[in-house]
PDB file of N, CA and C in Angstrom:
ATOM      1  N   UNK A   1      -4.506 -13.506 -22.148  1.00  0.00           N
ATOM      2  CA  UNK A   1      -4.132 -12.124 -22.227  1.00  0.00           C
ATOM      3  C   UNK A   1      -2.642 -11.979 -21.968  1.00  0.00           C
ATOM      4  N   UNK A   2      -2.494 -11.682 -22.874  1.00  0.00           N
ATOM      5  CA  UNK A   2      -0.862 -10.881 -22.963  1.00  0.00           C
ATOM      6  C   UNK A   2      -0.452  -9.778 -23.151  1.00  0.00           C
ATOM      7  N   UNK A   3      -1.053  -8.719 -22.429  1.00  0.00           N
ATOM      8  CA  UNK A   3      -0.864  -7.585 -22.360  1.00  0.00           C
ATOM      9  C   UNK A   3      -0.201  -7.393 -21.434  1.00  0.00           C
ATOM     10  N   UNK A   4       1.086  -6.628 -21.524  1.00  0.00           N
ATOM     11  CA  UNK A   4       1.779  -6.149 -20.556  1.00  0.00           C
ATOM     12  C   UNK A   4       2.053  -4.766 -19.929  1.00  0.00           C
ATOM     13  N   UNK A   5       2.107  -4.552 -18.898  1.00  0.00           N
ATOM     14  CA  UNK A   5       1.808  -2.909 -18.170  1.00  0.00           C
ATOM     15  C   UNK A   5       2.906  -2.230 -17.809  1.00  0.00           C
ATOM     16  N   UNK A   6       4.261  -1.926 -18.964  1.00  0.00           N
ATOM     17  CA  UNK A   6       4.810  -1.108 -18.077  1.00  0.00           C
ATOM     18  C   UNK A   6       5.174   0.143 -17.085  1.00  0.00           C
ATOM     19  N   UNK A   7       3.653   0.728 -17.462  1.00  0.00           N
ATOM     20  CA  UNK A   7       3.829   1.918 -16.839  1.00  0.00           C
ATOM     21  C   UNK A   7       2.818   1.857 -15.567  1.00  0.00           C
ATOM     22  N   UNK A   8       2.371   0.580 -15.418  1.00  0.00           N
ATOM     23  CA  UNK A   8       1.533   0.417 -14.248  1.00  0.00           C
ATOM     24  C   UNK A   8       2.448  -0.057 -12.854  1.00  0.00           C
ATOM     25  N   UNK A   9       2.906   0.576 -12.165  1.00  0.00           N
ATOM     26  CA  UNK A   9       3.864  -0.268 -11.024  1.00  0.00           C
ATOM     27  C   UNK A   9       2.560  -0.895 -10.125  1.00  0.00           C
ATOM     28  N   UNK A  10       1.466  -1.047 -10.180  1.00  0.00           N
ATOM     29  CA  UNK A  10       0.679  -1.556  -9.495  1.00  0.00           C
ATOM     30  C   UNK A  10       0.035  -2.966 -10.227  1.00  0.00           C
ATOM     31  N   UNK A  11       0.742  -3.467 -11.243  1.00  0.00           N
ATOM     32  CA  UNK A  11       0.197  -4.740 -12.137  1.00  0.00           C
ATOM     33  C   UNK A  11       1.006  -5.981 -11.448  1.00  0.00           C
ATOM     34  N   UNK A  12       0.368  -7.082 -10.731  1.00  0.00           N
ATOM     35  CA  UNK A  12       1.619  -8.025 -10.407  1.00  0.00           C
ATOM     36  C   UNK A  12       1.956  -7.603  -8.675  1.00  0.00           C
ATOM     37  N   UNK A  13       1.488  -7.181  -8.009  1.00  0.00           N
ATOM     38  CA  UNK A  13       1.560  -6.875  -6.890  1.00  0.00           C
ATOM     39  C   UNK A  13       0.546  -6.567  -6.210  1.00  0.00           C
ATOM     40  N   UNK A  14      -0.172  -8.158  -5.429  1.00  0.00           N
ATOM     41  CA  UNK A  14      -0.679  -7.962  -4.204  1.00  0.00           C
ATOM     42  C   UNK A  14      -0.511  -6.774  -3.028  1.00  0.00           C
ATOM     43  N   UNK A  15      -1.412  -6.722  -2.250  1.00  0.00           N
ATOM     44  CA  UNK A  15      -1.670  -5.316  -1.424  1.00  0.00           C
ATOM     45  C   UNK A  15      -1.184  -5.817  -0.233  1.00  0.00           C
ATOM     46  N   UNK A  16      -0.912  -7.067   0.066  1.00  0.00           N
ATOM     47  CA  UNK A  16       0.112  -7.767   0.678  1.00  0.00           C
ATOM     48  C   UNK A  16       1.383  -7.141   0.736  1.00  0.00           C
ATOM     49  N   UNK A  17       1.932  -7.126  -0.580  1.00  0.00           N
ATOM     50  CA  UNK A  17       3.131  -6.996  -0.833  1.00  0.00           C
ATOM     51  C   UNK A  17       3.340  -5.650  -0.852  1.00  0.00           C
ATOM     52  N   UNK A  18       2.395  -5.078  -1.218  1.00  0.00           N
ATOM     53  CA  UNK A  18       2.620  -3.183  -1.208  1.00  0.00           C
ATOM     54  C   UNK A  18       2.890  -3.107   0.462  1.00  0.00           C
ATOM     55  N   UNK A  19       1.844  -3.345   1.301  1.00  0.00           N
ATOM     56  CA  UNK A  19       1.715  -3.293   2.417  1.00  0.00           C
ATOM     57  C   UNK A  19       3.580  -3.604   2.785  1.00  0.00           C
ATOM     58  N   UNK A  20       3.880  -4.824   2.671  1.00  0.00           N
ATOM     59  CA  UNK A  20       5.126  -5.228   3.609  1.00  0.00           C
ATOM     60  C   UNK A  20       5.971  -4.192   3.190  1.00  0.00           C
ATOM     61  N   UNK A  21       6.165  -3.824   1.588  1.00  0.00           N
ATOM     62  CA  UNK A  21       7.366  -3.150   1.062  1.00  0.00           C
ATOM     63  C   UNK A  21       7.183  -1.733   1.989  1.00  0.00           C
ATOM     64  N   UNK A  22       6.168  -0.916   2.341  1.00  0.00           N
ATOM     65  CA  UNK A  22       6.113   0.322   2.983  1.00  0.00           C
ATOM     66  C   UNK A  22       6.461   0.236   4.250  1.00  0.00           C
ATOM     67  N   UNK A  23       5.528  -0.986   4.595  1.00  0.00           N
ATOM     68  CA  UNK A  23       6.129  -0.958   6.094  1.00  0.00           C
ATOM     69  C   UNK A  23       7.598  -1.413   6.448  1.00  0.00           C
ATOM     70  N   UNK A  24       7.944  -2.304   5.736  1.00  0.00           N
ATOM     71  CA  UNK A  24       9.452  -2.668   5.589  1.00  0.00           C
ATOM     72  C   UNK A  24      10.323  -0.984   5.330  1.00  0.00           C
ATOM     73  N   UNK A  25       9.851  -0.028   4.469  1.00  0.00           N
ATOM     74  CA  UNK A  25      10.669   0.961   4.432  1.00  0.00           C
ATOM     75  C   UNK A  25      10.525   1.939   4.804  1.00  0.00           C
ATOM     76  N   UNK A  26       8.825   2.550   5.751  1.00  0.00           N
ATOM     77  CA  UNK A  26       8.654   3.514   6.591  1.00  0.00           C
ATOM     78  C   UNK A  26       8.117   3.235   7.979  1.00  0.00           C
ATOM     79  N   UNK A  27       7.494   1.997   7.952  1.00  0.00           N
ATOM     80  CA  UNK A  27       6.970   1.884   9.557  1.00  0.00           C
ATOM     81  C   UNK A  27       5.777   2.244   9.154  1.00  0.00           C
ATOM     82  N   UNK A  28       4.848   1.195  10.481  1.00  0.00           N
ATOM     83  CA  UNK A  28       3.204   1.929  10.181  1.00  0.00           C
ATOM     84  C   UNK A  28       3.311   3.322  10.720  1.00  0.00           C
ATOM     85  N   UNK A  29       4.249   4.209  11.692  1.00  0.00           N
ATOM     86  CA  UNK A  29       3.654   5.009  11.471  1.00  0.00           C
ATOM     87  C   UNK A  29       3.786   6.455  10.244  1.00  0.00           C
ATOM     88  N   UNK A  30       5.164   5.840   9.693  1.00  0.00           N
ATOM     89  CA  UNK A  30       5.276   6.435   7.790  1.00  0.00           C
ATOM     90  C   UNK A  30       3.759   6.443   7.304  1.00  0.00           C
ATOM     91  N   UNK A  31       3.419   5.181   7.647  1.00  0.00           N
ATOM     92  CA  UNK A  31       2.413   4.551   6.659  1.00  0.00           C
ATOM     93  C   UNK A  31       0.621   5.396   7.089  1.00  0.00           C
ATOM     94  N   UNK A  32       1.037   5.786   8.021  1.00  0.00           N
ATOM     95  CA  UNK A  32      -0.099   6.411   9.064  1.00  0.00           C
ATOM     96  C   UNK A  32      -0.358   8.069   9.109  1.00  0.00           C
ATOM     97  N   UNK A  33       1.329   8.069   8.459  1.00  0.00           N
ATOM     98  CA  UNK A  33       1.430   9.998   8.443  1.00  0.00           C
ATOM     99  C   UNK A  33       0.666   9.819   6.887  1.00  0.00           C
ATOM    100  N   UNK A  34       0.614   9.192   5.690  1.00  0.00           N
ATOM    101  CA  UNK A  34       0.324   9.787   4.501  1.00  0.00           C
ATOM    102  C   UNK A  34      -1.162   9.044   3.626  1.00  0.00           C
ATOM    103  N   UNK A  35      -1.038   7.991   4.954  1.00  0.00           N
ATOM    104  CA  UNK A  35      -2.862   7.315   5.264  1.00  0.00           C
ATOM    105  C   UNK A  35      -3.374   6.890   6.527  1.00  0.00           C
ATOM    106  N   UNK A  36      -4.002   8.740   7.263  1.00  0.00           N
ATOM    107  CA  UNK A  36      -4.720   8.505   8.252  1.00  0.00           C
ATOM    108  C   UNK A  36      -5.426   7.365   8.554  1.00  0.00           C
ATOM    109  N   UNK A  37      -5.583   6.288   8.590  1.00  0.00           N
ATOM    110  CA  UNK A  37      -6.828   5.405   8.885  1.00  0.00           C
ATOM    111  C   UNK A  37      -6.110   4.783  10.329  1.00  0.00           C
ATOM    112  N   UNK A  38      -7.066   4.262  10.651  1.00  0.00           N
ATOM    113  CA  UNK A  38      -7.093   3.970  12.140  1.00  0.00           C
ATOM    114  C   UNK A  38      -6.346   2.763  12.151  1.00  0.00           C
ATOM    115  N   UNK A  39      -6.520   1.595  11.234  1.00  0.00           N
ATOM    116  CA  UNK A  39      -5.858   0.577  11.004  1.00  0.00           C
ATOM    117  C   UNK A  39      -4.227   0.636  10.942  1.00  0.00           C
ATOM    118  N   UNK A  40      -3.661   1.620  10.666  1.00  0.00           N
ATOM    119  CA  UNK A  40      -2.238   2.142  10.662  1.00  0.00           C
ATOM    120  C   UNK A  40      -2.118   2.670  11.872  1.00  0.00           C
ATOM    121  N   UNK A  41      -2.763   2.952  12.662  1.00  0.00           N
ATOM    122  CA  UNK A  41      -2.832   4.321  13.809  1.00  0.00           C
ATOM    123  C   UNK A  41      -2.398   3.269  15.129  1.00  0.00           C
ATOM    124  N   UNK A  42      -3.741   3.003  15.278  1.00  0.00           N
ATOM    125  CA  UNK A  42      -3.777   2.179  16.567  1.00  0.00           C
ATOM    126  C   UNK A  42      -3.832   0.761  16.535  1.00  0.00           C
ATOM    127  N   UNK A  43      -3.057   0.288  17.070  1.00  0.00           N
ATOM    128  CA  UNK A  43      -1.741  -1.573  17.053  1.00  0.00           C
ATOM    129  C   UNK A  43      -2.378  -1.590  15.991  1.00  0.00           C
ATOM    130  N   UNK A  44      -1.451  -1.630  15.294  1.00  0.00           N
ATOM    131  CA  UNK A  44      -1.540  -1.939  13.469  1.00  0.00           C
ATOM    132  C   UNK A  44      -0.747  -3.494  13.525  1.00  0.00           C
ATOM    133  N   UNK A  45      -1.395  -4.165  12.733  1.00  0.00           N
ATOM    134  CA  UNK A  45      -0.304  -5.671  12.183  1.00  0.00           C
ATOM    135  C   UNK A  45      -1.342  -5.653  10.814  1.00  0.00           C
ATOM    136  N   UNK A  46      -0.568  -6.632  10.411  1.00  0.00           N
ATOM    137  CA  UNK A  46      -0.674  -7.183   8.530  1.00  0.00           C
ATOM    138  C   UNK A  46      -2.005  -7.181   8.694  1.00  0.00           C
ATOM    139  N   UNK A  47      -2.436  -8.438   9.555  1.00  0.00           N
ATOM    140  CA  UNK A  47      -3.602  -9.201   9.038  1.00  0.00           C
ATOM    141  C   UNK A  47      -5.053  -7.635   9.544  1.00  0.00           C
ATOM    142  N   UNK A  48      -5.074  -7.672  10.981  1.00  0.00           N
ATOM    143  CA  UNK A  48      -6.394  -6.245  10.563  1.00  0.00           C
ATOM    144  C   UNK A  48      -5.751  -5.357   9.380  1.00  0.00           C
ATOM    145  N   UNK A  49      -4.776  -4.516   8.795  1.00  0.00           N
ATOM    146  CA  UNK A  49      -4.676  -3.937   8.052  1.00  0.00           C
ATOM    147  C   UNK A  49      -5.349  -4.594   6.489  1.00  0.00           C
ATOM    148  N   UNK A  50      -5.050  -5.731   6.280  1.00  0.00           N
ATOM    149  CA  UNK A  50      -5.474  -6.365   4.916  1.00  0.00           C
ATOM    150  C   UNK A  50      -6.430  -6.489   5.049  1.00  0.00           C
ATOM    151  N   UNK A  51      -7.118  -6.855   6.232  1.00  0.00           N
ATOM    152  CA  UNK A  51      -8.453  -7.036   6.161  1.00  0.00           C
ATOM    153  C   UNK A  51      -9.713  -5.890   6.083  1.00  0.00           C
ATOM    154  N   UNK A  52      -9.095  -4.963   6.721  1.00  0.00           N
ATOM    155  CA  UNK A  52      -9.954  -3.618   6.662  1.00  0.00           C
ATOM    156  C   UNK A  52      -9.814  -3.195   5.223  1.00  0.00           C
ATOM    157  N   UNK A  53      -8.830  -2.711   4.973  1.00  0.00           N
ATOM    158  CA  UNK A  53      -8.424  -2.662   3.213  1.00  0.00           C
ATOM    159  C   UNK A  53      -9.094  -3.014   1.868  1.00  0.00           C
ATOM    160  N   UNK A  54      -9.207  -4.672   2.001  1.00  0.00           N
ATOM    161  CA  UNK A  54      -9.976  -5.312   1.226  1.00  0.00           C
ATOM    162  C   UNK A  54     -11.376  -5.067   1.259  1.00  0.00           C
ATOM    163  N   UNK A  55     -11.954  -4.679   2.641  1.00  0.00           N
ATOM    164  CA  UNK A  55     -13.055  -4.091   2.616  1.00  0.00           C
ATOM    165  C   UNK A  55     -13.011  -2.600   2.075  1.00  0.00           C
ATOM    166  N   UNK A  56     -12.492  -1.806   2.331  1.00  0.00           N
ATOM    167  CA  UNK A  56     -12.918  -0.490   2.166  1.00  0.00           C
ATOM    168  C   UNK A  56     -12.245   0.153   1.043  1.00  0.00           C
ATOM    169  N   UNK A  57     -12.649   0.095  -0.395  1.00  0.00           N
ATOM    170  CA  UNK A  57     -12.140   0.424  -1.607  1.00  0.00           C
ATOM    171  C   UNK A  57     -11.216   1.945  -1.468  1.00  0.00           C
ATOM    172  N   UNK A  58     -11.899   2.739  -0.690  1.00  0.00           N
ATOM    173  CA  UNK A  58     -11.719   3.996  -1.047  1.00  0.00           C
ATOM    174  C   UNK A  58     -10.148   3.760  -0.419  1.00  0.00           C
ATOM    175  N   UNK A  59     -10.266   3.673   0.830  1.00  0.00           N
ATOM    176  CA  UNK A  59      -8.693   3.127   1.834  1.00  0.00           C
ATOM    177  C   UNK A  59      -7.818   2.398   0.656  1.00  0.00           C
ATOM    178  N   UNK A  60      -8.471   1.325   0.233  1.00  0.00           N
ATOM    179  CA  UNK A  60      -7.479   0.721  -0.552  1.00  0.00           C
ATOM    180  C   UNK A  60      -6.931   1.785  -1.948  1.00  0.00           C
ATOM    181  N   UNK A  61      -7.638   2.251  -2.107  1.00  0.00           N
ATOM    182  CA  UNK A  61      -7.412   3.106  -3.515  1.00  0.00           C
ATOM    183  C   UNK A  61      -6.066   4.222  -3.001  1.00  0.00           C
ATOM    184  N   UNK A  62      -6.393   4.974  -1.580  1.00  0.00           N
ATOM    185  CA  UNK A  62      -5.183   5.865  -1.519  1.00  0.00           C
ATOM    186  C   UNK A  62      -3.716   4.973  -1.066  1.00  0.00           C
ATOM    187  N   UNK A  63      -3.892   3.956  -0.386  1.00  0.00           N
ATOM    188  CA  UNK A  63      -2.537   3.225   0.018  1.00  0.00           C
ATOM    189  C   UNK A  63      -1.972   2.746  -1.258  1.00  0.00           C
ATOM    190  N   UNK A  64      -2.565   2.372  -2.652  1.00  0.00           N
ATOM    191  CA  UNK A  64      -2.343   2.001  -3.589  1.00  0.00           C
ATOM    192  C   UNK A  64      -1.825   3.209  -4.443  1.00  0.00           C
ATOM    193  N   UNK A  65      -1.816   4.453  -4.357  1.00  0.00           N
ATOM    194  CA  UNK A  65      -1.429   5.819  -4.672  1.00  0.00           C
ATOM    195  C   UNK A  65      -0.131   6.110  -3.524  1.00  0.00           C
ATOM    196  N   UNK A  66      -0.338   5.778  -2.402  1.00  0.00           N
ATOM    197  CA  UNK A  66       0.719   6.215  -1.986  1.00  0.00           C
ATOM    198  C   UNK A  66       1.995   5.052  -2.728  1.00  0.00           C
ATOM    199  N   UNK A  67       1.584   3.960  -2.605  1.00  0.00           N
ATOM    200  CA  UNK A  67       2.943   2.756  -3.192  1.00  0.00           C
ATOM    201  C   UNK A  67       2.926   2.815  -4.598  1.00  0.00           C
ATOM    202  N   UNK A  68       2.226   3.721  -5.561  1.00  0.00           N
ATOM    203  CA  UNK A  68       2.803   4.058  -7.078  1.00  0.00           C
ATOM    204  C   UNK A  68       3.517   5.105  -6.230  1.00  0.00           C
ATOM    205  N   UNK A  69       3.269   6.523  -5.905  1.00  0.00           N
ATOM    206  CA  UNK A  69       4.549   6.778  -5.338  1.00  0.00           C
ATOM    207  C   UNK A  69       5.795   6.576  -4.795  1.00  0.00           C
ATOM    208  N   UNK A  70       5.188   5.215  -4.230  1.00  0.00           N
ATOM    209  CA  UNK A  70       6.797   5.062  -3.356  1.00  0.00           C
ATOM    210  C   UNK A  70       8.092   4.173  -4.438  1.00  0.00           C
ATOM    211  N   UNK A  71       7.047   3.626  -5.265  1.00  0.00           N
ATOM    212  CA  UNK A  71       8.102   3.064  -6.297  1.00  0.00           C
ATOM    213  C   UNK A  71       8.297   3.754  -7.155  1.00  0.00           C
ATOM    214  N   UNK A  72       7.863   5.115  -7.283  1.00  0.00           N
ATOM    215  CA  UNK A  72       8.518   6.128  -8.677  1.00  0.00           C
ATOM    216  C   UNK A  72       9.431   6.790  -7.961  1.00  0.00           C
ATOM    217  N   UNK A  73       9.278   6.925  -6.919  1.00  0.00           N
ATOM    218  CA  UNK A  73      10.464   7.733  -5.679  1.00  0.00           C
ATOM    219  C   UNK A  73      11.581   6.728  -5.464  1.00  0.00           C
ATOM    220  N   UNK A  74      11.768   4.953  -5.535  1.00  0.00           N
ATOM    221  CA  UNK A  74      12.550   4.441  -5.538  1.00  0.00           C
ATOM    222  C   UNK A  74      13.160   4.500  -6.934  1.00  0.00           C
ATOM    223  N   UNK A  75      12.782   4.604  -7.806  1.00  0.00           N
ATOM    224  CA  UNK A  75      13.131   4.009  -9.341  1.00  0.00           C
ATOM    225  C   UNK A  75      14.145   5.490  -9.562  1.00  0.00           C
ATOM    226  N   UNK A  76      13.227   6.757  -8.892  1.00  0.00           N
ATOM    227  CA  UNK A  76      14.023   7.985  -9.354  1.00  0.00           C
ATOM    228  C   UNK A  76      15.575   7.979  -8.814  1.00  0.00           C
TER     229      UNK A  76
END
């Protein structure tokens, strides 16, 4: 497959990497004001955050909405 996505900023980027880039540019608690979950809230690090995440689609679905935002807000 050679289809390429440019209008997807979420193609090619682990939730890893979403994860570091937000927290690298707001802090968990940026990351906590615009996705309540507890995993951001209270002692947040990488690894419980990825791990709760990967479990819980719905969680993963809005942090993945907030980082298409945060890269159309960088690009703008």
């Amino acid at each position: 497959m050679t289809d390429r996505q440019p209008n997807n900023p979420l193609h090619g980027v682990t939730l890893e990497a979403m994860l570091r880039q937000m927290v690298d540019r707001c802090g968990w608690e940026g990351l906590a004001r615009d996705v309540p979950i507890k995993c951001f809230r209270v002692d947040p690090t990488m690894t419980s955050a990825l791990k709760y995440l990967r479990k819980a689609p719905r969680a993963r679905q809005k942090v993945e909405a907030v980082y298409a935002r945060f890269v159309a807000g960088r690009a703008g």
